[in-house]
Protein backbone atom coordinates (compact mmCIF):
# COMPACT_ATOMS: atom_id res chain seq x y z
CA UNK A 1 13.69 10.13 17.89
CA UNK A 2 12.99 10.84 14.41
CA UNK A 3 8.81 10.01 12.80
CA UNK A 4 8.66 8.47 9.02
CA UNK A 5 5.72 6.56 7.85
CA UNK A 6 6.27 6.00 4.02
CA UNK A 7 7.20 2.70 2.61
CA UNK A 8 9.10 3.04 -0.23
CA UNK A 9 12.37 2.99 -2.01
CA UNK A 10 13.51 6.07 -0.61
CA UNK A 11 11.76 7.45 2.71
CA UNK A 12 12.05 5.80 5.92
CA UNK A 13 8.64 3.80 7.50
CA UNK A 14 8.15 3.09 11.17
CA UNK A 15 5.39 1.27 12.46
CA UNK A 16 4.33 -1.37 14.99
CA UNK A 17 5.09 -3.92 12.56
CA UNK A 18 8.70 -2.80 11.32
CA UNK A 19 11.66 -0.28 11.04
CA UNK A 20 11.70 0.07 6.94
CA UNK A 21 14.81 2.34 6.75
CA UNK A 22 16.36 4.38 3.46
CA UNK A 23 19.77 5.58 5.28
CA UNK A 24 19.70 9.07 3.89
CA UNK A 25 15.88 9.97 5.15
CA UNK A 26 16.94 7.92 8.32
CA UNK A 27 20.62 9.56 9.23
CA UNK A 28 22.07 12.88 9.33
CA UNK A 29 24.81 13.94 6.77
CA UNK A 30 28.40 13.93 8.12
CA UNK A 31 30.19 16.25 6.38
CA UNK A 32 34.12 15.70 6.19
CA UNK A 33 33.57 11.93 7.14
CA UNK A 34 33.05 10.24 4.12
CA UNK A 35 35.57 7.49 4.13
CA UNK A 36 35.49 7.39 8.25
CA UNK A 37 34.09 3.42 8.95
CA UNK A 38 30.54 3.41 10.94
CA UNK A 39 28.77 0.69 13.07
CA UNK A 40 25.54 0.55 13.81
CA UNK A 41 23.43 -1.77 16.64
CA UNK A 42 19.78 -2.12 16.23
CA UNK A 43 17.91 -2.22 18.89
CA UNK A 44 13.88 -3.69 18.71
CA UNK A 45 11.37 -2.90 20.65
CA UNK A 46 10.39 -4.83 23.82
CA UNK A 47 8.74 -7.89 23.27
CA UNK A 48 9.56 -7.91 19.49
CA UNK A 49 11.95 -10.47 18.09
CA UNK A 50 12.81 -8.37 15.01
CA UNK A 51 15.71 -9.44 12.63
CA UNK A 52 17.82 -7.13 10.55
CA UNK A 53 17.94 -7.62 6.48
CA UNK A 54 20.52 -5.61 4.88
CA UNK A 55 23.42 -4.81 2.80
CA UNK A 56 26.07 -3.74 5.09
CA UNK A 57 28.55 -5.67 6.79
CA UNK A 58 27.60 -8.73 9.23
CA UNK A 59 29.60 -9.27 12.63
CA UNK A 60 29.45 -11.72 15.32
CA UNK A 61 26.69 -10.19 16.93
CA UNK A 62 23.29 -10.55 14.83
CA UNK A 63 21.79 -6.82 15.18
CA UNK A 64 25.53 -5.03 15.13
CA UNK A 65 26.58 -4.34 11.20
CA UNK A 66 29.04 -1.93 9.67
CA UNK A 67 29.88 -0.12 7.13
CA UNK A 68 33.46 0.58 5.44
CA UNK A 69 32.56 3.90 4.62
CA UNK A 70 30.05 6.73 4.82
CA UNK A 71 28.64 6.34 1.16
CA UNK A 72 28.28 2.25 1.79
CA UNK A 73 26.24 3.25 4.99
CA UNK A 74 24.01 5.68 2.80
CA UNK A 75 23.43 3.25 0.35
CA UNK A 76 22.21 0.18 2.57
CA UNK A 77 18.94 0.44 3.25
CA UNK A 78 17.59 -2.36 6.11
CA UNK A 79 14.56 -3.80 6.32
CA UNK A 80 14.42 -4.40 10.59
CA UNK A 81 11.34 -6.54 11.34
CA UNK A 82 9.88 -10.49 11.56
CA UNK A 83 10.23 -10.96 8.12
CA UNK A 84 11.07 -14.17 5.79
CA UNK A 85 14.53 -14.68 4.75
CA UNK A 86 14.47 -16.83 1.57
CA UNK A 87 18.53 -17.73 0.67
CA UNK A 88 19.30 -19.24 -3.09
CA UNK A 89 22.40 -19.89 -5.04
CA UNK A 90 22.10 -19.28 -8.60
CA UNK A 91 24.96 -20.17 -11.11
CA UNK A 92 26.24 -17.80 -13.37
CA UNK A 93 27.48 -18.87 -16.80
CA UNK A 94 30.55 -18.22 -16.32
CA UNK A 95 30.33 -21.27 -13.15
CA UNK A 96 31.12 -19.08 -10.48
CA UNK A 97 27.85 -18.55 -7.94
CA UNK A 98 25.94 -16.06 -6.31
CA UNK A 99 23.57 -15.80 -3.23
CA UNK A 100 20.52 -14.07 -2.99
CA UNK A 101 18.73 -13.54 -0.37
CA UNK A 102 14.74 -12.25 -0.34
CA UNK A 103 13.99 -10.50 3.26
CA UNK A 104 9.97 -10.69 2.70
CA UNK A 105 7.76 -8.78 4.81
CA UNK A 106 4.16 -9.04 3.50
CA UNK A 107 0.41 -10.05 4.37
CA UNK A 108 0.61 -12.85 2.13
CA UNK A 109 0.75 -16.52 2.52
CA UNK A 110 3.70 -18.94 2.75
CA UNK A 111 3.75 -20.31 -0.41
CA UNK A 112 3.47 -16.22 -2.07
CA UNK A 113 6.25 -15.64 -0.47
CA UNK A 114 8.18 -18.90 -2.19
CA UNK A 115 6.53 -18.02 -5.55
CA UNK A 116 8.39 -14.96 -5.70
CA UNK A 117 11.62 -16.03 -4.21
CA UNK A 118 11.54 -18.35 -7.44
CA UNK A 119 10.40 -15.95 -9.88
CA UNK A 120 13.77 -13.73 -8.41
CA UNK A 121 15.76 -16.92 -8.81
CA UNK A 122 15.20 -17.23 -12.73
CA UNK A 123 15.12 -13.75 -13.12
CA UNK A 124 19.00 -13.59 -11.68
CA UNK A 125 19.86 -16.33 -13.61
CA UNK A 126 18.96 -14.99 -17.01
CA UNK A 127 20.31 -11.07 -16.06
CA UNK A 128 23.67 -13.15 -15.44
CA UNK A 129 23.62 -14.73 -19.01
CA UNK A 130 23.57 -10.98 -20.50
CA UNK A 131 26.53 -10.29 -18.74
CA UNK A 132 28.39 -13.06 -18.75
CA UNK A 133 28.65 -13.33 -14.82
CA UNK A 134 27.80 -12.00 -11.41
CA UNK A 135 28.90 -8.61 -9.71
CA UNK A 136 31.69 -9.41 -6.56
CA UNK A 137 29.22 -8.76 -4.18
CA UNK A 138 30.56 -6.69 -1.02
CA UNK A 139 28.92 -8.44 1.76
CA UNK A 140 29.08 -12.01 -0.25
CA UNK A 141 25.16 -11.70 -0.99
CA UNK A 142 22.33 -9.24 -3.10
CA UNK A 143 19.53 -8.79 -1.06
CA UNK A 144 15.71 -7.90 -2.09
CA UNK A 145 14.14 -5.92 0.78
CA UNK A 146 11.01 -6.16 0.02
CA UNK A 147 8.08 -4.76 1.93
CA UNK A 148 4.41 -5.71 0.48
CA UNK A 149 2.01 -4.64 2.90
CA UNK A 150 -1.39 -2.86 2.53
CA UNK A 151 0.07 0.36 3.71
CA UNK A 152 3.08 0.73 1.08
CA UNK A 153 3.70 2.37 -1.63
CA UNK A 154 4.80 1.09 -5.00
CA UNK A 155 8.16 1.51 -5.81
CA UNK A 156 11.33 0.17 -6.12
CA UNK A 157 15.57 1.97 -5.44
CA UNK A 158 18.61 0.25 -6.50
CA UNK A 159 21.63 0.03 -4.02
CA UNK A 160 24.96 -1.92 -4.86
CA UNK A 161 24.54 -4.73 -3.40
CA UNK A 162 20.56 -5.17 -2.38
CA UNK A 163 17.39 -3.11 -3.42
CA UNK A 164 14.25 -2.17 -1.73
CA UNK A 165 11.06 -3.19 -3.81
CA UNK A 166 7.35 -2.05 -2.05
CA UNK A 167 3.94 -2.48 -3.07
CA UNK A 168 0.66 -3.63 -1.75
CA UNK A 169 1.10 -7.38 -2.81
CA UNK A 170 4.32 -9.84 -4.18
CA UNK A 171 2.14 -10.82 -7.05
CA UNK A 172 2.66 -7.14 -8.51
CA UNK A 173 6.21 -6.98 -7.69
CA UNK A 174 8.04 -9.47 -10.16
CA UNK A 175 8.69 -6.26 -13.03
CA UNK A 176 10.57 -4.10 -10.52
CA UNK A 177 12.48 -6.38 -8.62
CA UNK A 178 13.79 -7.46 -12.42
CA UNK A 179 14.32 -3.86 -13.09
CA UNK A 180 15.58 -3.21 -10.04
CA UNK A 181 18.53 -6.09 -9.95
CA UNK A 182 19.54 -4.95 -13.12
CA UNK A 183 21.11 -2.25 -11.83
CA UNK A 184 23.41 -4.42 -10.03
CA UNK A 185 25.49 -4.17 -13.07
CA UNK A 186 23.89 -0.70 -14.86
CA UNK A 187 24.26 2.09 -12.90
CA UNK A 188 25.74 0.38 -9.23
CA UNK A 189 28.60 -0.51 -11.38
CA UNK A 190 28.31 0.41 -14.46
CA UNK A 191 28.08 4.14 -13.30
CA UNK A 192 28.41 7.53 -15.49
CA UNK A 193 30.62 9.71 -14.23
CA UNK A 194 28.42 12.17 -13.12
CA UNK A 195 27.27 9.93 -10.74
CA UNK A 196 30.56 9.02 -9.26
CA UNK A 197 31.14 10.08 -6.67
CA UNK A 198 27.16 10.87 -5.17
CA UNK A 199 26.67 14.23 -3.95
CA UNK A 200 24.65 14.16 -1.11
CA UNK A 201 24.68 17.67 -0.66
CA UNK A 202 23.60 18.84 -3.88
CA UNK A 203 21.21 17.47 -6.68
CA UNK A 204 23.10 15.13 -8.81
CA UNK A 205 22.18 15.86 -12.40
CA UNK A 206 23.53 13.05 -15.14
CA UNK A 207 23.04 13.27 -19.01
CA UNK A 208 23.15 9.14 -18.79
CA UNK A 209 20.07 8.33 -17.00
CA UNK A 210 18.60 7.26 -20.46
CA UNK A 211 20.93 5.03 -20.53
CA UNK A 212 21.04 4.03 -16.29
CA UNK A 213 17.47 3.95 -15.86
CA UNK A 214 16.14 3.89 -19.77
CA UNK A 215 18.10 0.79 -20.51
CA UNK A 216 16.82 -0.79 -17.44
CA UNK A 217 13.36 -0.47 -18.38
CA UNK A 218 14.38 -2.10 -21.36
CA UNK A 219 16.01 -4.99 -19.79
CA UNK A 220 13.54 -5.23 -16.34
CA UNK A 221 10.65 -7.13 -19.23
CA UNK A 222 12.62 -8.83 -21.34
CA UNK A 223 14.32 -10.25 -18.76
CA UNK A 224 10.86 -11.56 -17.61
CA UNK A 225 10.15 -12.95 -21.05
CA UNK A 226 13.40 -14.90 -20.95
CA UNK A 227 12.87 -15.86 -17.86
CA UNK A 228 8.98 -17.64 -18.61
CA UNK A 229 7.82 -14.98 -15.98
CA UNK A 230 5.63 -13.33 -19.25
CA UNK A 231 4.14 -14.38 -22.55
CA UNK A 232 5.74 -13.21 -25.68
CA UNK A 233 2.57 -10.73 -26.73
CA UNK A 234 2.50 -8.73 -23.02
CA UNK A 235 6.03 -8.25 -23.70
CA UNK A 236 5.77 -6.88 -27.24
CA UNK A 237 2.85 -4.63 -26.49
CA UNK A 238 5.42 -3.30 -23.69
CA UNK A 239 7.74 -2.67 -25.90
CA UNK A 240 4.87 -0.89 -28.39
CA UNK A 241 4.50 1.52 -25.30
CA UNK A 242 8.01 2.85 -24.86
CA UNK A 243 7.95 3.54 -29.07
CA UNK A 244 4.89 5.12 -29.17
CA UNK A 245 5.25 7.45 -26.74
CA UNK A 246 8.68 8.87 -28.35
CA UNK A 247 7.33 8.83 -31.54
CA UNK A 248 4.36 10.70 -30.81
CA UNK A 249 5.73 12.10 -27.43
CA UNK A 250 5.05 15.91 -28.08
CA UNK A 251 8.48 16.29 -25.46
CA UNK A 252 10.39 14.74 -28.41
CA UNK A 253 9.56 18.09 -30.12
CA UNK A 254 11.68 19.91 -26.65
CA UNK A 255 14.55 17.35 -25.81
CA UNK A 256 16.97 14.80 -26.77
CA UNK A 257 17.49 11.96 -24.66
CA UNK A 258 20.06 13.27 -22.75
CA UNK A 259 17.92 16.61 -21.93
CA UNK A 260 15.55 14.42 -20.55
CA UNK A 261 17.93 13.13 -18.07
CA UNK A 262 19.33 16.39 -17.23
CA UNK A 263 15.61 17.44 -16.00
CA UNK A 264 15.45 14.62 -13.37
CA UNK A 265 15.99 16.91 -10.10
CA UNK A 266 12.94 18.82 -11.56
CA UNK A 267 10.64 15.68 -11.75
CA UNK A 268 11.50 12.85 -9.88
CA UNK A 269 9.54 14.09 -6.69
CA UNK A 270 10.76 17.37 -6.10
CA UNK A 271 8.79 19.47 -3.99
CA UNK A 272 7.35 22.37 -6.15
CA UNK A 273 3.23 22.94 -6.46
CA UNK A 274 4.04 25.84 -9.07
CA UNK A 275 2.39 24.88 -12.72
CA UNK A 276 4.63 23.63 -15.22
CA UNK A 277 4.85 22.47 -19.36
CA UNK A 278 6.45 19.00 -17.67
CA UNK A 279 2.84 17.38 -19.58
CA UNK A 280 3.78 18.42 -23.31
CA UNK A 281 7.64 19.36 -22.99
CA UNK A 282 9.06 15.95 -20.99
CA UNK A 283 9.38 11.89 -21.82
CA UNK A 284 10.78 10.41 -18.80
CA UNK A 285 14.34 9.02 -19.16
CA UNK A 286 12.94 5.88 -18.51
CA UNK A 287 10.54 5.67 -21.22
CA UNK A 288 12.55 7.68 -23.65
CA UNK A 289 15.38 5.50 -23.09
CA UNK A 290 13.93 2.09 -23.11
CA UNK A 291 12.10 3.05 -26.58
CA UNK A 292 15.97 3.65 -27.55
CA UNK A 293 17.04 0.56 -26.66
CA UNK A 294 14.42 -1.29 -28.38
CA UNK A 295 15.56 0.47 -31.44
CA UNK A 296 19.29 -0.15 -31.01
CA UNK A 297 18.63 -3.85 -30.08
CA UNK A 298 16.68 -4.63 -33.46
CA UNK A 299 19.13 -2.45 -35.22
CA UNK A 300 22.50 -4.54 -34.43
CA UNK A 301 20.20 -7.50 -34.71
CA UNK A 302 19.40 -5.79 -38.18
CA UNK A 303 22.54 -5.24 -39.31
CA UNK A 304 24.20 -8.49 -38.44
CA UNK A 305 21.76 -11.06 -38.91
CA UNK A 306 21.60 -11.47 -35.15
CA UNK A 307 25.41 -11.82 -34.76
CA UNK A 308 25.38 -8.70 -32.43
CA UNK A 309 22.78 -7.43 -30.28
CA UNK A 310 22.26 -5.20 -26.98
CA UNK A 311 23.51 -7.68 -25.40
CA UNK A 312 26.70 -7.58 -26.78
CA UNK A 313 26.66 -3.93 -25.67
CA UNK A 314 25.84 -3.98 -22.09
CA UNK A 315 28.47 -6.53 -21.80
CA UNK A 316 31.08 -5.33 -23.20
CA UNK A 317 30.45 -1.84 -20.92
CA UNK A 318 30.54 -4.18 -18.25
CA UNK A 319 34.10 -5.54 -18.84
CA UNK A 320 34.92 -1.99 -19.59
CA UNK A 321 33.55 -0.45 -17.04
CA UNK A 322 31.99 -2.07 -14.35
CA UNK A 323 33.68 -5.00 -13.48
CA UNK A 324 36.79 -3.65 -11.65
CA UNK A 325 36.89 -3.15 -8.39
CA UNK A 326 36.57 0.02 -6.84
CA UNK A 327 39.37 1.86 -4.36
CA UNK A 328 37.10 1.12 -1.41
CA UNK A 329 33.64 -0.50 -1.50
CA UNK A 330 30.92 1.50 -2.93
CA UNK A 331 32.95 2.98 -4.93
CA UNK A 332 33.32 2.78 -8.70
CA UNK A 333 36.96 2.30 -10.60
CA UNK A 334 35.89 3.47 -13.91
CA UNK A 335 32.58 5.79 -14.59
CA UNK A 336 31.59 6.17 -18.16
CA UNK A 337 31.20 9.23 -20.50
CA UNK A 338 29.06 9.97 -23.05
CA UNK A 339 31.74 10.00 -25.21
CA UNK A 340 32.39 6.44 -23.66
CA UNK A 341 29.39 5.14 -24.71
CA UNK A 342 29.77 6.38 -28.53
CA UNK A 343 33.21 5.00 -28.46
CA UNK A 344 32.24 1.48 -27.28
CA UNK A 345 29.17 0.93 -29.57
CA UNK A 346 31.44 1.60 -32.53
CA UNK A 347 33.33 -1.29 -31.02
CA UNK A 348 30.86 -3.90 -30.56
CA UNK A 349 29.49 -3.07 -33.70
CA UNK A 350 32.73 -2.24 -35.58
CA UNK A 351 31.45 0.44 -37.30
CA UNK A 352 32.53 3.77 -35.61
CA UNK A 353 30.62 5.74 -38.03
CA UNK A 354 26.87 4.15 -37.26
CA UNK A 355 28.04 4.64 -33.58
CA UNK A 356 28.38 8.60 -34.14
CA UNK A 357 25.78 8.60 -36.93
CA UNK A 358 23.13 6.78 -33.15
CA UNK A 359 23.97 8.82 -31.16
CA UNK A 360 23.72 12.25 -33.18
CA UNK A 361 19.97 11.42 -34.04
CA UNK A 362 18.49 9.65 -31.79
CA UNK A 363 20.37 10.38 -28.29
CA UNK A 364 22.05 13.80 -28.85
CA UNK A 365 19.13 15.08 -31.45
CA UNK A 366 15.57 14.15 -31.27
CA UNK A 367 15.04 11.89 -34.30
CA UNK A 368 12.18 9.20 -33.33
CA UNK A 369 13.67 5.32 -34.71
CA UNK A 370 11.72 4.29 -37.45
CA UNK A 371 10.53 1.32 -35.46
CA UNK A 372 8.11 -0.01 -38.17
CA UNK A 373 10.75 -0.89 -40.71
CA UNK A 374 12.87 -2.83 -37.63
CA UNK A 375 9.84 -4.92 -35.71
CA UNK A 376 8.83 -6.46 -38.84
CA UNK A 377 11.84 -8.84 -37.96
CA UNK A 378 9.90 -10.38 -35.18
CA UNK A 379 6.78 -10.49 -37.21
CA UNK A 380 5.21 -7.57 -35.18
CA UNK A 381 3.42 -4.61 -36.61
CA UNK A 382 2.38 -1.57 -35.69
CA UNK A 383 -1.31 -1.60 -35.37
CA UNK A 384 -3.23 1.81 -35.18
CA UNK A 385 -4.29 2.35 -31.66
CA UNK A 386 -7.85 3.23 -32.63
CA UNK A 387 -8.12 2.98 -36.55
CA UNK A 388 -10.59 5.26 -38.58
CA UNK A 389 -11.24 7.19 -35.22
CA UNK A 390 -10.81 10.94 -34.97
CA UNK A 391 -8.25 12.90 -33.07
CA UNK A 392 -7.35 16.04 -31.74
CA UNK A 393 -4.25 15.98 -29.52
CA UNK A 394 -4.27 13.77 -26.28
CA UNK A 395 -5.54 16.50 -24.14
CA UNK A 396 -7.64 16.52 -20.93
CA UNK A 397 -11.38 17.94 -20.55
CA UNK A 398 -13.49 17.79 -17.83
CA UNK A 399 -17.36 19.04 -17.94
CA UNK A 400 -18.42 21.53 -16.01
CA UNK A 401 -21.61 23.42 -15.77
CA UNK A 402 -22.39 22.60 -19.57
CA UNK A 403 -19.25 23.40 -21.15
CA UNK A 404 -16.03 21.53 -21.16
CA UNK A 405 -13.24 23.00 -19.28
CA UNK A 406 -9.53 22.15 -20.66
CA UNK A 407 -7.45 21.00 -17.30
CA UNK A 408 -4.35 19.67 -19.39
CA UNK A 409 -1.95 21.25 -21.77
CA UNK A 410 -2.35 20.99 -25.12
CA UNK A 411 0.86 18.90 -26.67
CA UNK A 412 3.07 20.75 -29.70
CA UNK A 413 1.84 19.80 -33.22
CA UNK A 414 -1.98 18.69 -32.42
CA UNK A 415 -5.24 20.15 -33.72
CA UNK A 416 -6.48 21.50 -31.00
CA UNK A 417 -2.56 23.25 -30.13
CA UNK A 418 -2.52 24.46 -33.48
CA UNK A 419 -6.28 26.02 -32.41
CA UNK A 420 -4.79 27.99 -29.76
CA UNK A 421 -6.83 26.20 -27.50
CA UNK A 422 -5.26 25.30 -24.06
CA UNK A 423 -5.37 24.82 -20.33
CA UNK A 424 -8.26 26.51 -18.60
CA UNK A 425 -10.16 27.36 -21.89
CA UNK A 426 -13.56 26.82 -21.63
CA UNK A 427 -15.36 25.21 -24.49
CA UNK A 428 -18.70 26.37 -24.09
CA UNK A 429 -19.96 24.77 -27.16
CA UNK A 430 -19.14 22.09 -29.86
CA UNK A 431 -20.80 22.45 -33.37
CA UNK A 432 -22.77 25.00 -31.74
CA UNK A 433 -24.21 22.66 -29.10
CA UNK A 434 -23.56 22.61 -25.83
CA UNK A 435 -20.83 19.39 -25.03
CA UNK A 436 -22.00 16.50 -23.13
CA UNK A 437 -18.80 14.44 -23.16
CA UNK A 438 -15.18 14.99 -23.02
CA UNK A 439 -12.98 16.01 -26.39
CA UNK A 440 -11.36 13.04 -26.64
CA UNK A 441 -14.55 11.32 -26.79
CA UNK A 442 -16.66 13.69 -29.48
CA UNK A 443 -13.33 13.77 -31.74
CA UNK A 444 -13.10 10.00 -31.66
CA UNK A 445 -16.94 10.02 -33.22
CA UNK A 446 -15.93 12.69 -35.91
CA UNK A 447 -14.24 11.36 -39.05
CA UNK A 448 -10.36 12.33 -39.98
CA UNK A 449 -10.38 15.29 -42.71
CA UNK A 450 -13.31 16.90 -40.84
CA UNK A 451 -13.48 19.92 -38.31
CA UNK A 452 -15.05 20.70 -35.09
CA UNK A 453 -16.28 24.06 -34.71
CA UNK A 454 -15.30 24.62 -30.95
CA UNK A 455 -16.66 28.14 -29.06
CA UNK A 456 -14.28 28.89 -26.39
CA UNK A 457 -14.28 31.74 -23.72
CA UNK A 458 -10.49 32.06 -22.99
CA UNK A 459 -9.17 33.73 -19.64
CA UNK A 460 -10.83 36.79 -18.99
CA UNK A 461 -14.02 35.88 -20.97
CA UNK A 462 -13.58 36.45 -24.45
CA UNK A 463 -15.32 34.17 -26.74
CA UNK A 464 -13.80 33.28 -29.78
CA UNK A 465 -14.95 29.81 -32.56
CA UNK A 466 -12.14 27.86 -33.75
CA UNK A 467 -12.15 25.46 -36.30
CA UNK A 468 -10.35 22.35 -35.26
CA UNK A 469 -9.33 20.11 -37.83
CA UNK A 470 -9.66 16.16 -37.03
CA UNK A 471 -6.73 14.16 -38.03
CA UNK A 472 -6.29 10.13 -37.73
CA UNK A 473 -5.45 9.11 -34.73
CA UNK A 474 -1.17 8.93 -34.43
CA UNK A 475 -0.93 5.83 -31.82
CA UNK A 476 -0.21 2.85 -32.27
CA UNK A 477 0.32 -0.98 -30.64
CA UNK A 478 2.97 -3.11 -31.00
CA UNK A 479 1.65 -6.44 -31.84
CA UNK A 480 2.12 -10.20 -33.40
CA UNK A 481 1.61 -10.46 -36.94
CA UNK A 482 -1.26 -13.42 -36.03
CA UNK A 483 -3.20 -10.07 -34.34
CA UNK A 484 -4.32 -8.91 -37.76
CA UNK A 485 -4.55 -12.06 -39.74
CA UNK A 486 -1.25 -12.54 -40.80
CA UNK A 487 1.19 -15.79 -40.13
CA UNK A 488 4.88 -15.19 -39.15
CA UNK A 489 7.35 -16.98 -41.38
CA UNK A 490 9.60 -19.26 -39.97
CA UNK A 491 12.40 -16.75 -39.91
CA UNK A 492 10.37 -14.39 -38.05
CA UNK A 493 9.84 -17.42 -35.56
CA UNK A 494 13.44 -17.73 -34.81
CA UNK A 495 14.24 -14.00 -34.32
CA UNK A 496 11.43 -13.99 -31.46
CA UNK A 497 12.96 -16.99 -30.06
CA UNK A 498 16.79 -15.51 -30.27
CA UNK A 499 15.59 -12.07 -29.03
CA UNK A 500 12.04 -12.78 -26.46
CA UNK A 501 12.22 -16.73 -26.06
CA UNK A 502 12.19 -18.59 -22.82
CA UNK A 503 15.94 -19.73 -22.07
């Protein structure tokens, strides 16, 4: 007997309607039996004629599947319910097919549910034209467990040969299932070595996940772009996102890409209620590294008149790394170093020296890509968030009683940091009247070059007035040149088609 009521991609969810299981909330660790074979019989409830939807191994029997090996059975999450099995074959370029399947369990109607098998149809097709061809997949099929019901959370976990996508409807699922069946080939396959084998008795820290999870986020909406899933200017202000928030990410000012990724046990739901700096000290890995691969993509496109792009890259790891077979399935041949990495973007670009010169700034240091001087190539520009407005920092006030209590940290290099004013100050009084909206809100009214006068009783009651010097607001959107006025020339035309346009 064992109680879970989460849906998501990694807890396990039992209810009258379904058995939504993640294997590693759902079974207890073996130790010592990691390559021992398992088989496992489901059993539904009386009354219920429940089919199974997963990764692992089918036999004669249709609710008795296997596994080769204890990390294949951790890593097959099965959706066990009356769902909607929706089978396609999709071509890869290389003329070799694939089936996927789409186990749908949702409050939808009939023709949701074939909206979004088509919408994963397209998006398989295209993520197979980046890499030239399909994964081998184990079982002979990828599999989209996905759960949309009013009770689920949204999320999404990759597994080598299926993933589990949840959410409240299948209208708001397209952009993870396309993330998540990237990782197919990045991360499944194309695995760092840190990774490989997984630990399941310790936490698995990786310096890669920029690259594993960043990358993805990268790929997840362009491949919807490609794909006619999403017009040209949703994706670009996207894309606007991931810059902006490394080039004005006060976490930039902390750690490289690569530190980011180390600090993943510490914030991907780990179970501590003690105060952190996590708010002004950390860009998530995949933010960080999807505003990386936006500037390496326009960078080889850059530097080779569109003769080499990310594209190039990912599938060249993917010969190099991913596409051999493993010593048993679910397991990976040939993980990747850093130093692999390096190495093989010298190659595709066959310049060894940019390769180093990349990854010492802007994945090893903490340079921010000068993304202005690269998006111009698109005909985009990056258009001041809110222009002539005033700014302080992005940090968070609340009032309370009169006064304007500080409930976020202050980020590195703002006004109101340089102040000394942070979480839990109180500002009693702005100008020398008492505040009547949040910060944000009374700095956006005052011009740049000015100052507030802020009075603010610190812990322990000591009032003190600061003068807080307004600056222009730093942030900025990504968007079409036509946004502002302008016309993009023809050439600009074609880059958006070669990089953004449908397929």
């Amino acid at each position: 007997k064992i109680y879970g009521d989460r849906i998501d991609g990694t807890y396990l969810g039992i209810d009258p309607t379904h058995a939504h299981m993640n294997m590693p909330a759902t079974l207890v660790w073996a130790d010592c039996f990691e390559m021992r074979p398992a088989r496992v019989t489901f059993v539904p409830p009386p009354g219920r004629a429940w089919k199974v939807a997963t990764q692992l191994y089918a036999t004669a029997d249709p609710l008795v599947f296997t596994a080769p090996n204890f990390h294949y059975l951790m890593d097959s999450p099965t959706e066990f319910s009356d769902h909607v099995l929706k089978t396609m074959t999709v071509q890869g370029p290389d003329g070799r097919a694939a089936t996927i399947r789409a186990a749908i369990h949702h409050g939808g109607s009939a023709a949701d549910a074939d909206a979004y098998a088509s919408a994963l149809e397209k998006i398989a097709r295209e993520q197979a034209r980046i890499f030239g061809e399909f994964p081998e997949f184990e079982p002979g099929h990828y599999t989209f467990l996905a759960d949309y019901l009013p009770w689920a959370d949204g999320d999404g976990m990759e597994h080598r040969n299926s993933t589990i996508v949840t959410g409240r409807s299948l209208s708001q699922g397209i952009g993870t299932a396309s993330h998540e069946l990237f990782h197919a080939w990045n991360v499944e396959r194309i695995r760092p070595a840190d990774l490989e084998p997984f630990d399941f008795r310790d936490a698995d820290v990786s310096e890669q996940l920029w690259l594993a999870e960043g990358f993805t986020s990268y790929y997840g909406p362009l491949t919807l772009a490609r794909a006619g899933l999403a017009p040209f200017e949703q994706t670009a202000a996207g894309m606007g996102r991931f810059a902006d928030a490394i080039v004005n990410g006060s976490g930039r000012q902390v750690r490289s890409p690569i530190e980011m990724s180390r600090h993943a046990p510490f914030v991907d739901a780990a179970a501590s209620i003690d105060r952190n700096d996590f708010g002004r000290t950390f860009i998530s890995y995949y933010t960080y590294g999807a505003g990386v691969a936006l500037g390496l993509d326009l960078t080889l496109r850059q530097r080779t008149a569109g003769k080499v792009t990310l594209d190039d890259y990912m599938r060249r790891l993917w010969t190099k790394y991913g596409k051999q077979a493993g010593t048993a399935p679910g397991l990976v041949a040939r993980p990747y170093t850093l130093s692999d990495l390096r190495q093989t973007l010298g190659e595709v670009a066959d310049d060894q020296a940019f390769a180093a010169d990349f990854f010492k700034r802007y994945i090893e240091g903490r340079d921010a890509i000068d993304y202005a001087a690269l998006v111009g190539q698109a005909g985009l520009v990056l258009r001041p968030r809110h222009a002539g407005a005033g700014w302080v920092g992005n940090v968070q006030t609340e009032l309370e009683d009169g006064a304007l209590r500080v409930t976020g940290l202050s980020p590195f290099n703002t006004p109101i940091y340089e102040a000394g004013i942070d979480q839990d100050d109180v500002i009693v009084a702005v100008n020398g009247a008492a505040p009547t909206s949040p910060l944000a809100q009374i700095a956006r009214a005052a011009k740049p070059g000015t100052s507030l006068k802020l009075t603010v009783r610190a812990r322990g009651g000591r009032e003190t007035v600061r003068d807080v010097m307004v600056k222009a607001d730093p942030h900025f959107d990504l968007v079409p040149v036509e946004a502002t006025g302008g016309t993009p020339t023809a050439a600009q035309q074609a880059f958006r088609q070669a990089w953004l346009g449908v397929r």
